[in-house]
Protein backbone atom coordinates (compact mmCIF):
# COMPACT_ATOMS: atom_id res chain seq x y z
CA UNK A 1 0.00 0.00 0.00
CA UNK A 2 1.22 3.35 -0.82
CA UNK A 3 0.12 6.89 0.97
CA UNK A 4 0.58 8.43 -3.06
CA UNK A 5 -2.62 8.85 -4.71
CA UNK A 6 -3.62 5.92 -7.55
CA UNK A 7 -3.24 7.02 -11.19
CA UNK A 8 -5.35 6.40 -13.82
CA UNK A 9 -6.33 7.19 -17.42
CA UNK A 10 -9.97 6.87 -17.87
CA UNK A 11 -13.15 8.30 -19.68
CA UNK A 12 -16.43 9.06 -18.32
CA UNK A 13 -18.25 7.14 -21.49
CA UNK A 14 -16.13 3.90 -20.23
CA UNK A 15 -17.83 1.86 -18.11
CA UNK A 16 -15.36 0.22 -16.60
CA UNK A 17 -13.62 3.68 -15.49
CA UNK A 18 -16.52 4.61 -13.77
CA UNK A 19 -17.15 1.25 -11.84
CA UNK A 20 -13.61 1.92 -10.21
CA UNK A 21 -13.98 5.15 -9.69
CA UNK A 22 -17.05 4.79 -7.73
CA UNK A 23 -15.27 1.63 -5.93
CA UNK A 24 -12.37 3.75 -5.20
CA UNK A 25 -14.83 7.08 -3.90
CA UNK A 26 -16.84 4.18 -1.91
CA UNK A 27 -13.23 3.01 -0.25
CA UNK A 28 -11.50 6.40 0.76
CA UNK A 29 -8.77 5.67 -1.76
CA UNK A 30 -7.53 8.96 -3.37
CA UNK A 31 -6.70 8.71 -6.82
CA UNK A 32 -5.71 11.16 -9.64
CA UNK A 33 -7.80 10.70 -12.94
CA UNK A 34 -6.62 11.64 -16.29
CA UNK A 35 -9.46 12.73 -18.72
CA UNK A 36 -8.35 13.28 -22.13
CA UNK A 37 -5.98 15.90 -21.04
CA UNK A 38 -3.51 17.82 -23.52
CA UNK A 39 -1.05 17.43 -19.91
CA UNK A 40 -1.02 13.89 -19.78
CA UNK A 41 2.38 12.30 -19.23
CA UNK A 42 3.32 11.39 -22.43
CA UNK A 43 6.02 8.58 -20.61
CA UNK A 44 3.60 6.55 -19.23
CA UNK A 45 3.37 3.28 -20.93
CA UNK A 46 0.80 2.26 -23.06
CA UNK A 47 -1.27 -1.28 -21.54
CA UNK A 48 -1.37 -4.58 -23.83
CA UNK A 49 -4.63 -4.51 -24.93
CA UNK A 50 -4.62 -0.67 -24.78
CA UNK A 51 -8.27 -0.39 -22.33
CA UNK A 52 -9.69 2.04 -19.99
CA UNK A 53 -9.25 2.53 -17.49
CA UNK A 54 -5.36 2.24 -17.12
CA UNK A 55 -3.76 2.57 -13.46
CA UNK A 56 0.42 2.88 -13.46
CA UNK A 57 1.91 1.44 -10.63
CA UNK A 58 5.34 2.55 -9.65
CA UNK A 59 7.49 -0.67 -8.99
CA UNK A 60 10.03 -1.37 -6.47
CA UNK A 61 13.02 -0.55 -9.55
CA UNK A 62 11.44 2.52 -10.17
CA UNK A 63 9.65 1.42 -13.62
CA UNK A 64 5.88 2.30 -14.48
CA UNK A 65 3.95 -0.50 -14.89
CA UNK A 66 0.57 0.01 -17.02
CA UNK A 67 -2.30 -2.07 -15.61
CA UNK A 68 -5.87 -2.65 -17.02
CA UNK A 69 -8.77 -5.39 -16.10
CA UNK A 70 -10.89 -4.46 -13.43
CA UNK A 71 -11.72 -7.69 -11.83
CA UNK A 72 -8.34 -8.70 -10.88
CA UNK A 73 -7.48 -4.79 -10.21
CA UNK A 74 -10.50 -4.69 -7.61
CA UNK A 75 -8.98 -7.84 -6.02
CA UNK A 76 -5.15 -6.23 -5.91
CA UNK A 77 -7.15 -2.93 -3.82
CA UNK A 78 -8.54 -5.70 -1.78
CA UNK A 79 -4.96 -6.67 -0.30
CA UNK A 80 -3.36 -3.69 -0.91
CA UNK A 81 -6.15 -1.36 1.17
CA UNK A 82 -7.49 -2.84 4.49
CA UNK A 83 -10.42 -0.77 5.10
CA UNK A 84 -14.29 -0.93 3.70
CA UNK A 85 -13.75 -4.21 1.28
CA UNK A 86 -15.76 -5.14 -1.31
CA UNK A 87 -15.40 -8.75 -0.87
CA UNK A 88 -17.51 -10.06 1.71
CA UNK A 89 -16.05 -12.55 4.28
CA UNK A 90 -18.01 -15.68 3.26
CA UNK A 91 -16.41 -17.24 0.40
CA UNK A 92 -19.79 -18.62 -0.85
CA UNK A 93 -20.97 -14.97 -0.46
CA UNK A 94 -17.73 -14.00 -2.24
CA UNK A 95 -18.33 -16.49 -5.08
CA UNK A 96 -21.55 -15.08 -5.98
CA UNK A 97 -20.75 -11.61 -5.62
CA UNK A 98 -17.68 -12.81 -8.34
CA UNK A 99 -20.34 -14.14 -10.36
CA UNK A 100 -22.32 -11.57 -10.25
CA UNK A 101 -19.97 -9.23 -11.01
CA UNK A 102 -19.03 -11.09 -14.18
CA UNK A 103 -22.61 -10.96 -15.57
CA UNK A 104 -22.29 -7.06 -15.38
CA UNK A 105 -19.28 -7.00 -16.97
CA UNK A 106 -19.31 -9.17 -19.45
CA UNK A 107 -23.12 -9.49 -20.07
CA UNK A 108 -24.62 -6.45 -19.53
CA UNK A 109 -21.74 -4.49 -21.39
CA UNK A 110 -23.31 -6.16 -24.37
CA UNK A 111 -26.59 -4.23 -24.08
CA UNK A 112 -24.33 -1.06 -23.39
CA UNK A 113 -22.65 -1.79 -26.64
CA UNK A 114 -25.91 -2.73 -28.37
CA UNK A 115 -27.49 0.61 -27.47
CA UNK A 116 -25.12 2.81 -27.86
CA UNK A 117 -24.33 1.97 -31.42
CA UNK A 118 -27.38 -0.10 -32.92
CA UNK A 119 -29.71 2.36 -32.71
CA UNK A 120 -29.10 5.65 -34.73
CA UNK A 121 -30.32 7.94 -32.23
CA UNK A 122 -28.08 6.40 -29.80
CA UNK A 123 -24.96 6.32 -32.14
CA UNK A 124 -25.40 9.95 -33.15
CA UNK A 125 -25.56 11.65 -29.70
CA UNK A 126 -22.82 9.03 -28.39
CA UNK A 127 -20.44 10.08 -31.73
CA UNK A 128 -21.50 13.51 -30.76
CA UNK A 129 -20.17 13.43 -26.77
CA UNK A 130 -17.70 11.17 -26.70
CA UNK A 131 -14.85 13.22 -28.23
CA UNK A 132 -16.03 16.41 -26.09
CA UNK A 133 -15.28 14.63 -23.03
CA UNK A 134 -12.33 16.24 -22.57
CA UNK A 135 -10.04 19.23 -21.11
CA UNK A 136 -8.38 19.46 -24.34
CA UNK A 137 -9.71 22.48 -26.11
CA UNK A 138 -10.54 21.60 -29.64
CA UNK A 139 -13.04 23.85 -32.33
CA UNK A 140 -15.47 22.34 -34.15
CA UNK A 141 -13.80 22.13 -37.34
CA UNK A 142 -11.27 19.60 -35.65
CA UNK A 143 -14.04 17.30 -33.98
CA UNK A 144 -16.50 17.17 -36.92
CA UNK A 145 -14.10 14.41 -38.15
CA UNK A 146 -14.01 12.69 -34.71
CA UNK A 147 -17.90 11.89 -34.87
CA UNK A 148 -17.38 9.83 -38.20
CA UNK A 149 -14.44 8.11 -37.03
CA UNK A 150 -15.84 7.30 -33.71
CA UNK A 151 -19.16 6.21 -34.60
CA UNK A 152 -17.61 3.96 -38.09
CA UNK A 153 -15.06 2.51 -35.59
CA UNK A 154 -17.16 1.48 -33.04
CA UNK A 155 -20.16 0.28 -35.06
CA UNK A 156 -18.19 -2.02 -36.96
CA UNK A 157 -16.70 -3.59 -33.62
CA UNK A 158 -20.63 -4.25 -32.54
CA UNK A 159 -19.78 -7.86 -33.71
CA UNK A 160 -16.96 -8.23 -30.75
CA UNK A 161 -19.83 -8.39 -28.12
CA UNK A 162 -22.20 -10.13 -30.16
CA UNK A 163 -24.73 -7.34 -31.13
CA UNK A 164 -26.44 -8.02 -34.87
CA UNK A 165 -29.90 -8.16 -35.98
CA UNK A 166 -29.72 -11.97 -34.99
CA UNK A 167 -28.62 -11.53 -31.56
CA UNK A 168 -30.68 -8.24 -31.00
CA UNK A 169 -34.11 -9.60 -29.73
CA UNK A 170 -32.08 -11.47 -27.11
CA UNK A 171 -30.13 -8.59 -25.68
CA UNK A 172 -33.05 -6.07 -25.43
CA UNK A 173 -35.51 -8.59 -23.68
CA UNK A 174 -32.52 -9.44 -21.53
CA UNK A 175 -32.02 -6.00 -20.48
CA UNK A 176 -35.37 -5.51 -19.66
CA UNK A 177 -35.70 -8.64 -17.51
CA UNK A 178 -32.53 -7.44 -16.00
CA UNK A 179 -34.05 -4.04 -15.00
CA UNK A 180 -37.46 -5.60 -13.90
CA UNK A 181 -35.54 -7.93 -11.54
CA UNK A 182 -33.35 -5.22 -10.50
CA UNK A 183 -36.41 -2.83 -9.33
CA UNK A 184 -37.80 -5.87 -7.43
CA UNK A 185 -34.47 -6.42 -5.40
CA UNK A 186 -33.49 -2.89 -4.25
CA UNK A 187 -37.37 -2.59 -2.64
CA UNK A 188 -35.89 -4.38 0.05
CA UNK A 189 -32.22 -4.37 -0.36
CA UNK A 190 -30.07 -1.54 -1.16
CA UNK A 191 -27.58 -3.22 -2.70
CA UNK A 192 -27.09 -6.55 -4.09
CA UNK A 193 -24.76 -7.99 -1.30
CA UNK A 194 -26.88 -6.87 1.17
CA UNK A 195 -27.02 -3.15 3.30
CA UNK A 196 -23.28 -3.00 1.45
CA UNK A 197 -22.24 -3.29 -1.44
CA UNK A 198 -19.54 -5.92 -3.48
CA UNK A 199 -17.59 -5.91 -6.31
CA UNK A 200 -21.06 -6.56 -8.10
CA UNK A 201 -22.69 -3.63 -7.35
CA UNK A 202 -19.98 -1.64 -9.00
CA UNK A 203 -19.86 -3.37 -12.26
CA UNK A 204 -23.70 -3.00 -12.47
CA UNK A 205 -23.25 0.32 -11.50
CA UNK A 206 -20.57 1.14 -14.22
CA UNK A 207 -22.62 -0.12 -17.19
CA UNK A 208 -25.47 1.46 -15.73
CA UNK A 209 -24.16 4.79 -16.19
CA UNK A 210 -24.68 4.48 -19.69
CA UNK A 211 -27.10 2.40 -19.85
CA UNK A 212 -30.19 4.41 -17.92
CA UNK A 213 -28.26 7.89 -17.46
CA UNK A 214 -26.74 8.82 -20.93
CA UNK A 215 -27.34 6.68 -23.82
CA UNK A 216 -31.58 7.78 -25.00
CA UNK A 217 -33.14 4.38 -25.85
CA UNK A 218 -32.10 2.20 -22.49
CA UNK A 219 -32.47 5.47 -20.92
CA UNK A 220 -35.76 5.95 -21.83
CA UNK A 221 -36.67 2.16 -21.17
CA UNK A 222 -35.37 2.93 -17.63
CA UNK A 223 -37.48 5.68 -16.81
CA UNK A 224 -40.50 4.08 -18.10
CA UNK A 225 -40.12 0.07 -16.66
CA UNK A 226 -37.17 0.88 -13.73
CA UNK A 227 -37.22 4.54 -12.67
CA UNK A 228 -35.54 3.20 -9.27
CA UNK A 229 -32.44 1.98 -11.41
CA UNK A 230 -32.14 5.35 -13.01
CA UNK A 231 -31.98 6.83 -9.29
CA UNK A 232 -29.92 3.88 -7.73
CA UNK A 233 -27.25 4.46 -9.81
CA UNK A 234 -26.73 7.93 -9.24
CA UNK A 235 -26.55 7.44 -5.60
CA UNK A 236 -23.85 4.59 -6.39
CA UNK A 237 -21.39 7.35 -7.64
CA UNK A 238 -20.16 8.06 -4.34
CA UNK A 239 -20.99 5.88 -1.54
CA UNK A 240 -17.62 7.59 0.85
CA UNK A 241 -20.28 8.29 3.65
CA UNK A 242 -21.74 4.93 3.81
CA UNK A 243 -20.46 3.16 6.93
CA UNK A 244 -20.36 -1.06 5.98
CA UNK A 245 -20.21 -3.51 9.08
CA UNK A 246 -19.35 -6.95 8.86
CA UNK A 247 -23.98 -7.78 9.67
CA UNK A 248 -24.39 -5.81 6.03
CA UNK A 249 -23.97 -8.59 4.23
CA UNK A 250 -26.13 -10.90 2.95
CA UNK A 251 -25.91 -14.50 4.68
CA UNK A 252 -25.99 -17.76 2.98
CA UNK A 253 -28.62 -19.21 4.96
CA UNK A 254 -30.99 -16.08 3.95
CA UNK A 255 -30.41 -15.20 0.30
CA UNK A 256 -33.62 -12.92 -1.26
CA UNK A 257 -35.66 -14.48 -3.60
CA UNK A 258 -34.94 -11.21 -5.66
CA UNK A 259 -31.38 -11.71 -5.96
CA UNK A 260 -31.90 -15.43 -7.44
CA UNK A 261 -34.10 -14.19 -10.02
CA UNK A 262 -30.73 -12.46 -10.85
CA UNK A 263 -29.02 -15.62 -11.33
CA UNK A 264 -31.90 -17.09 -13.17
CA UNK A 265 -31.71 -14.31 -16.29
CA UNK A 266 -28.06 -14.67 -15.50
CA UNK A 267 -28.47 -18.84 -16.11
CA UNK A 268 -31.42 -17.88 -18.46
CA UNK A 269 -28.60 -15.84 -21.47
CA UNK A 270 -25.29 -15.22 -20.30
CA UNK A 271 -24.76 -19.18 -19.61
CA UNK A 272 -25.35 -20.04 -22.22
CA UNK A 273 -23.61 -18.09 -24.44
CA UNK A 274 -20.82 -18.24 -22.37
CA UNK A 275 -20.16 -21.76 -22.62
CA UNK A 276 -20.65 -21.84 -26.14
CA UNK A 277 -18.19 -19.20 -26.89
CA UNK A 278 -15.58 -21.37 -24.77
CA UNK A 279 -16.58 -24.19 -26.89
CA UNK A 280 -15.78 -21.97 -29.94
CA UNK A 281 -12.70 -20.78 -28.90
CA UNK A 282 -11.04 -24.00 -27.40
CA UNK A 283 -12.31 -25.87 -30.53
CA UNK A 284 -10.73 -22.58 -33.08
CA UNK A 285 -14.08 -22.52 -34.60
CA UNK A 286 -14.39 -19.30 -36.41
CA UNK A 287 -18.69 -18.52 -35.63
CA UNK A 288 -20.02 -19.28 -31.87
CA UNK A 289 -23.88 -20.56 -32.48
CA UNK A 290 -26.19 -21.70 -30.04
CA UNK A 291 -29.43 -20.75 -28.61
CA UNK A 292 -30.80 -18.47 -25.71
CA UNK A 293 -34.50 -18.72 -24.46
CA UNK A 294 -35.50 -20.38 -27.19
CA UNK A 295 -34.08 -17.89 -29.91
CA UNK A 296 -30.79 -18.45 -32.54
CA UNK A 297 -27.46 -16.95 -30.93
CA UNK A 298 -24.63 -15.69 -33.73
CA UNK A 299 -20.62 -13.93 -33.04
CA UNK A 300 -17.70 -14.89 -33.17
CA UNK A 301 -15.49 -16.16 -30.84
CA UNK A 302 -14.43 -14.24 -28.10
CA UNK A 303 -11.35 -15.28 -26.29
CA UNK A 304 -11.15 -12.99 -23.50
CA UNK A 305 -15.04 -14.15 -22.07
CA UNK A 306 -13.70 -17.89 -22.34
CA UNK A 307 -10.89 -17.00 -19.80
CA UNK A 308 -13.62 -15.67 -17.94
CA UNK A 309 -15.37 -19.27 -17.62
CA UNK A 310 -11.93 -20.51 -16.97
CA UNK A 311 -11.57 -17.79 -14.04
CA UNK A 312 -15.05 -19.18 -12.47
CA UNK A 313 -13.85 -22.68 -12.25
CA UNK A 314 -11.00 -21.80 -10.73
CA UNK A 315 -12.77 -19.53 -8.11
CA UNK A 316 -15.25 -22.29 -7.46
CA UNK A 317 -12.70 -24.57 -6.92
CA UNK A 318 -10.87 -22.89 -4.33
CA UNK A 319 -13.93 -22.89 -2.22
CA UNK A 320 -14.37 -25.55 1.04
CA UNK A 321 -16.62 -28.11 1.00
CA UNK A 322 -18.96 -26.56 2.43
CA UNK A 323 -18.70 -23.59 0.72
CA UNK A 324 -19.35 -25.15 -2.57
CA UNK A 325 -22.35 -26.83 -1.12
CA UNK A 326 -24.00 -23.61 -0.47
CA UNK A 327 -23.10 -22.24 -3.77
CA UNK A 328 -24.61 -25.25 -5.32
CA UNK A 329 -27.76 -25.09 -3.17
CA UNK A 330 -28.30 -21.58 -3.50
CA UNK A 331 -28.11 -21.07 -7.57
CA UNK A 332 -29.85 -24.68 -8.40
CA UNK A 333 -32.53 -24.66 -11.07
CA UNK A 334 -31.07 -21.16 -11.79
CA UNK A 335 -29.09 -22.47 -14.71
CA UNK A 336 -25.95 -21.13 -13.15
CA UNK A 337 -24.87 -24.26 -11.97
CA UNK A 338 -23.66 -25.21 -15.37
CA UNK A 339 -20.90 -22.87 -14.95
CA UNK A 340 -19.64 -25.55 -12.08
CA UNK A 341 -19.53 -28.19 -14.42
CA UNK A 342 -19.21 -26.33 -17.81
CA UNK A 343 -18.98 -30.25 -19.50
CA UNK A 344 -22.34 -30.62 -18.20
């Protein structure tokens, strides 16, 4: 742990920036963000994949290491800082906050994606923002070309998460599933892990910023279906004053009914598709094709999400015995407990 503040490079339309930021406000640790600036070091080094956010580490030789991937970063904060964690202390609790926390990011980022560049509307306002959010002053004759290149470049990566007009009826009745099941859990909890929150309210939170406060169609779907989600995650942007003890959690032996309906859409699409990208990628197919609630499911492969099944057996099997027993008890008939026996 160092008494320097964390450094990053992030963006406010990045989701993933603004789930650690918010993780980071929520656990007192200071930080410096860099936004775009025309004074940003220009010695830091650049990340393999290039993502945002980026944090730079200073290591022991005096070298500046460039880090990305939230997940594991959230976990390094979780050794490195002792106070206000985000992991809670039971490991079955902690395994489904993980899981959780993975269906954010690497489920619900496809509706972000989806929206935000799908729909015209969307694409034009999002082409039309994104290169303003800056402190780098910049007329209008220099970021007229910005909107084309933005909007052409990320339209024609819609395919990396899966979003065509095959996949599209799945991913917009997801999301709305999602936010229905979402309202019903924070009437009587105000976070998903309980009167606290966990790594997985953060990644919600971080694709919900786009998702039902910027982008118009899912916003608009928000204020109609889930006006509560629209208003939850605002308050989730800074959660310093919030003061966790170890009863806020959720316990094992008294999980909501609302949070396994989470788990079931989770088992219901993201499973899935999930294990059928693996499939792809282990067997070097070129086209991952399956089928989600009942409905034909088209991309192509993803490596980085079949890590992430790899990542979830791994986690599962560092559990005790009786750890895994409650994992297994609490998300049967979900359809989550294929990810414990992806074979299956």
């Amino acid at each position: 742990m160092t008494s320097q503040p964390l450094l990053l490079l992030g963006a406010p339309g990045s989701p993933y920036t603004r789930k650690m930021l918010a993780a980071l406000r929520y656990r007192r640790i200071p930080y410096r963000l860099l936004v775009g600036s025309h004074r940003t070091p220009t010695d830091l080094p650049k990340p393999i994949p290039q993502l945002l956010p980026t944090f730079y580490f200073t290591k022991a030789d005096g070298s500046v290491e460039a880090v990305v991937d939230s997940t594991p970063l959230l976990r390094r904060f979780e050794r490195d800082y002792p106070d206000r964690k985000l992991i809670p202390s039971d490991p079955a609790i902690a395994f489904l906050d993980y899981l959780l926390e993975d269906f954010a990011d690497e489920w619900l980022t496809k509706a972000m994606f989806h929206y935000r560049w799908h729909f015209p509307q969307d694409a034009d306002q999002a082409g039309e923002i994104l290169p303003r959010w800056s402190v780098k002053p910049m007329t209008e004759a220099v970021l007229a070309p910005m909107k084309a290149f933005i909007k052409d470049r990320q339209i024609s990566r819609l395919y990396v998460v899966g979003s065509n007009d095959i996949t599209a009826p799945v991913i917009e009745a997801s999301f709305r599933r999602y936010l229905g099941a979402m309202k019903r859990h924070l009437e009587y909890q105000p976070f998903l892990m309980g009167a606290r929150p966990g790594t997985s309210d953060f990644a919600a939170y971080g694709q919900l910023t786009q998702l039902t406060r910027f982008d118009p169609t899912p916003t608009a779907i928000t204020l109609a279906e889930a006006p509560r989600l629209f208003a939850w995650t605002e308050v989730l942007e800074d959660l310093s004053g919030v003061e966790p003890t170890e009863s806020d959690w959720i316990s094992r032996d008294n999980i909501p009914a609302t949070l396994k309906d989470l788990f079931v859409e989770m088992g219901r699409v993201y499973v899935p598709v999930m294990l059928a990208n693996a499939k792809a990628v282990m067997q070097g197919a070129k086209t991952v094709e399956t089928e989600v609630d009942g409905l034909p499911w088209v991309q192509e492969p993803f490596p980085y999400q079949a890590k992430c099944i790899k990542w979830i057996g791994e986690e599962y099997a560092r559990l005790d015995g009786d750890a895994r027993q409650a994992v297994s008890s609490i998300i049967a008939g979900t359809g989550c407990e294929r990810l414990l026996s992806p074979a299956a």
